[in-house]
N, C-alpha and C. Protein backbone atom coordinates (compact mmCIF):
# COMPACT_ATOMS: atom_id res chain seq x y z
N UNK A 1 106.38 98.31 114.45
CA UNK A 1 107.32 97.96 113.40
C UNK A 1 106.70 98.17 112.02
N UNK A 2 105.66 97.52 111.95
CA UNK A 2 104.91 97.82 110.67
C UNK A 2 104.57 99.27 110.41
N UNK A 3 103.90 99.70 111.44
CA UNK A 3 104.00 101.25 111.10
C UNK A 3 105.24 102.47 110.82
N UNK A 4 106.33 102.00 111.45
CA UNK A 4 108.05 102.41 111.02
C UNK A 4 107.83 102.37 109.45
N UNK A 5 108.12 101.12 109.29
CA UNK A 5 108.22 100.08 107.68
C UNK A 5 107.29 101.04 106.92
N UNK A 6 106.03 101.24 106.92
CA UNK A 6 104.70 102.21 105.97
C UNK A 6 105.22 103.13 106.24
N UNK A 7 105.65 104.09 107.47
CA UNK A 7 105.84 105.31 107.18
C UNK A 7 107.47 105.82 106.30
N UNK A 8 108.45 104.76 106.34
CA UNK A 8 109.47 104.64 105.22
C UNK A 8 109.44 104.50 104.01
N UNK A 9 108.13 103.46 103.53
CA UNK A 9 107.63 103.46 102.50
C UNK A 9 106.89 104.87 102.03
N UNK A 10 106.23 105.13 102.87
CA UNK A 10 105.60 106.70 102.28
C UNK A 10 106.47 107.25 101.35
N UNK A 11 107.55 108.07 102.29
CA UNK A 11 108.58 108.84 102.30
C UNK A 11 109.28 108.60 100.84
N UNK A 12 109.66 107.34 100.78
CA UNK A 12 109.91 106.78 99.82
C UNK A 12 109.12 107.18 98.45
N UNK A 13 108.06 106.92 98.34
CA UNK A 13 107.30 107.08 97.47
C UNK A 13 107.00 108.58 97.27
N UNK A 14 106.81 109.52 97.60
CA UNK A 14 106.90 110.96 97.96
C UNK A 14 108.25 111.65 96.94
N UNK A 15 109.34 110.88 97.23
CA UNK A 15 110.71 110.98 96.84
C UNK A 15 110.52 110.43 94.95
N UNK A 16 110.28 108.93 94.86
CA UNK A 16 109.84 108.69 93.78
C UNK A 16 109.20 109.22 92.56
N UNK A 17 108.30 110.01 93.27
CA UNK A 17 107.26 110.33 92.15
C UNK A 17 107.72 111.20 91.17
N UNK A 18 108.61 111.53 92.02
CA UNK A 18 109.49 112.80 90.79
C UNK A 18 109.98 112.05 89.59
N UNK A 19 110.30 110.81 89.84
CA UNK A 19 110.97 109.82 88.66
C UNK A 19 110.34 109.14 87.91
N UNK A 20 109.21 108.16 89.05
CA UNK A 20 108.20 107.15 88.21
C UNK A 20 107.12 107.33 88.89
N UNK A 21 106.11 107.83 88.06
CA UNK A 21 104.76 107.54 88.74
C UNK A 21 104.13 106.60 89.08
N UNK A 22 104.71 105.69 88.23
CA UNK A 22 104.13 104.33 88.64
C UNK A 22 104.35 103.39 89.42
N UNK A 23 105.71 103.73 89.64
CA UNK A 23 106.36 102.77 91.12
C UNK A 23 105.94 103.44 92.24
N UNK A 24 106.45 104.86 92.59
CA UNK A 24 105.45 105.55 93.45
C UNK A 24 103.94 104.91 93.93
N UNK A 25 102.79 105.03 92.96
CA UNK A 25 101.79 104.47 93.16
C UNK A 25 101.88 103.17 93.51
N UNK A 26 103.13 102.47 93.11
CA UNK A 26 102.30 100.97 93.66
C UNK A 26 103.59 100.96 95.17
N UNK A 27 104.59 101.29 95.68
CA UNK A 27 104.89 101.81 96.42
C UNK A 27 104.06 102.15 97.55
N UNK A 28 103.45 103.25 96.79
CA UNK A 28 102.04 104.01 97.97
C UNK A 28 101.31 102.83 98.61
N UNK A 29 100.81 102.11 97.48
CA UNK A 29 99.82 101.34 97.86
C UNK A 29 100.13 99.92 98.46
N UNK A 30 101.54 99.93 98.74
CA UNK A 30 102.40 98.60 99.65
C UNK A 30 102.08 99.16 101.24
N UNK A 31 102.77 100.94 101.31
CA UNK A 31 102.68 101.02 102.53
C UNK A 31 101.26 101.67 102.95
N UNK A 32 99.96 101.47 102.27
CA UNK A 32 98.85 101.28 102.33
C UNK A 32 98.82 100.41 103.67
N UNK A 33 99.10 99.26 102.70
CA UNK A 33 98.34 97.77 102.87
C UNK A 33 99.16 97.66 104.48
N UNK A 34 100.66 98.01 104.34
CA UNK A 34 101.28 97.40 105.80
C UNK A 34 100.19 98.71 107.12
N UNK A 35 100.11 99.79 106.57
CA UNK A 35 98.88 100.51 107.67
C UNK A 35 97.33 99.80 108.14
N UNK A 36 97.53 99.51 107.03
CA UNK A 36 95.97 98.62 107.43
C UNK A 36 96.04 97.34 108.24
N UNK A 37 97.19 96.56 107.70
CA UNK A 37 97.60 95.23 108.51
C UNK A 37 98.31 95.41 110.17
N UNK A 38 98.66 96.61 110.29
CA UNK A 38 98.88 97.46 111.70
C UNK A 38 97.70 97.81 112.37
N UNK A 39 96.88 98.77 111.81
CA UNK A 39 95.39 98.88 111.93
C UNK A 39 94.56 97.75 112.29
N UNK A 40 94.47 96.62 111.92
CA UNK A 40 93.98 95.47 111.94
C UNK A 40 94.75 94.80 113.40
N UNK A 41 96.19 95.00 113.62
CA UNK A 41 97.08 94.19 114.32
C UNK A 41 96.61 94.96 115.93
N UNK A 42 95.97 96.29 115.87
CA UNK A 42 96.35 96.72 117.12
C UNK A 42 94.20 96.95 117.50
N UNK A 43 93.35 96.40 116.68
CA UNK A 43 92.29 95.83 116.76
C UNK A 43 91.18 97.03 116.45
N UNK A 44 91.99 98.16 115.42
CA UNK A 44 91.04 99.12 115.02
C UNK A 44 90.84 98.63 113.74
N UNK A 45 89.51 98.00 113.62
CA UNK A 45 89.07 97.21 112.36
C UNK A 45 88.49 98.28 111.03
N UNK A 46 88.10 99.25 111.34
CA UNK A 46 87.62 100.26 111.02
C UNK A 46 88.27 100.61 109.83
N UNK A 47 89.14 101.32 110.32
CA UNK A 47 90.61 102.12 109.74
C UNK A 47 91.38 100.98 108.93
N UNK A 48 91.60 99.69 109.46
CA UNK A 48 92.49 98.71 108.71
C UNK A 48 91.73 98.53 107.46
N UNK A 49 90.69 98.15 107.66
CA UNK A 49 90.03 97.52 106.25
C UNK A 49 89.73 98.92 105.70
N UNK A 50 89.86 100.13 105.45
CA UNK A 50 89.71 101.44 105.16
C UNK A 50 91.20 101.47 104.31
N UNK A 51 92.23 100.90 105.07
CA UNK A 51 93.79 101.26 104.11
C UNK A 51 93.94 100.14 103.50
N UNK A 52 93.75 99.04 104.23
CA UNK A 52 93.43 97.68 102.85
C UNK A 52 92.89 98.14 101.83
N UNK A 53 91.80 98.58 101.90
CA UNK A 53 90.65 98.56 100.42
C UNK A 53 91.61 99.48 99.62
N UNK A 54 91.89 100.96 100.45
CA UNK A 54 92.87 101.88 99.44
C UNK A 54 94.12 101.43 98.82
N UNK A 55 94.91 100.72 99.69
CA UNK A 55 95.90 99.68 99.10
C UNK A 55 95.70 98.97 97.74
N UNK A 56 94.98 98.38 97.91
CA UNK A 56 94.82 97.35 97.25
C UNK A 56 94.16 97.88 95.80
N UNK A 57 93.28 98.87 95.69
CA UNK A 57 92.86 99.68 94.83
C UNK A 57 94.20 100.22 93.39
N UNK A 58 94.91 100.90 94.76
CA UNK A 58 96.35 101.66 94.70
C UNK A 58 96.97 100.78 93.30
N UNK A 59 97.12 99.43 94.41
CA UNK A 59 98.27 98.56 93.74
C UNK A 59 97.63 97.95 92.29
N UNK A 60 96.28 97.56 92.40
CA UNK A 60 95.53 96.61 91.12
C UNK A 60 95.23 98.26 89.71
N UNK A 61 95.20 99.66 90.59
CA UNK A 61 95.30 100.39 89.59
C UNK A 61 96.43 100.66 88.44
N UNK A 62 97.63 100.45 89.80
CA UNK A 62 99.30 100.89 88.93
C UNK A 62 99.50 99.35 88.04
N UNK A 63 98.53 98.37 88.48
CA UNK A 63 99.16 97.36 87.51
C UNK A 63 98.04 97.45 86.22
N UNK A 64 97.21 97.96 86.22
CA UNK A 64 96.34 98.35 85.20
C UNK A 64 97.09 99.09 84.16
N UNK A 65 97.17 100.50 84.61
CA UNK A 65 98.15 101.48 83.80
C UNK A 65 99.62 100.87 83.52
N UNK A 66 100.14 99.88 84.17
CA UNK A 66 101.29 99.34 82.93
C UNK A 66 100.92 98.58 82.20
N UNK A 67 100.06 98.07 82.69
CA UNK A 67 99.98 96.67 81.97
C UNK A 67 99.00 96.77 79.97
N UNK A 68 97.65 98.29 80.36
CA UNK A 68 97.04 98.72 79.21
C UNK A 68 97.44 99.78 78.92
């Protein structure tokens, strides 16, 4: 399910970018985080904390660039 949900989000964001780069990016970096929390859910620790960290990067970057 979670992996459905991230790979809709991708898609999504893919579609986006043409409009806002910045929702896109933080977008991206939602269905990051739900890959990693899948990753994590099905006990490949590896890979989860690998799309967490990128997630989370993702998301604290796009709130950087609106925010300065």
């Amino acid at each position: 399910m979670l992996r459905l949900l991230a790979l809709i989000l991708s898609i999504i964001s893919v579609v986006t970018v043409f409009f806002s780069l910045n929702i896109a990016i933080l977008i991206l970096g939602t269905s990051l985080l739900l890959f990693g929390f899948n990753n994590l859910k099905i006990k490949n620790k590896s890979m989860g904390y690998t799309y967490l960290t990128s997630g989370a990067v993702f998301i604290i970057g796009s709130c950087i660039k609106v925010f300065y």
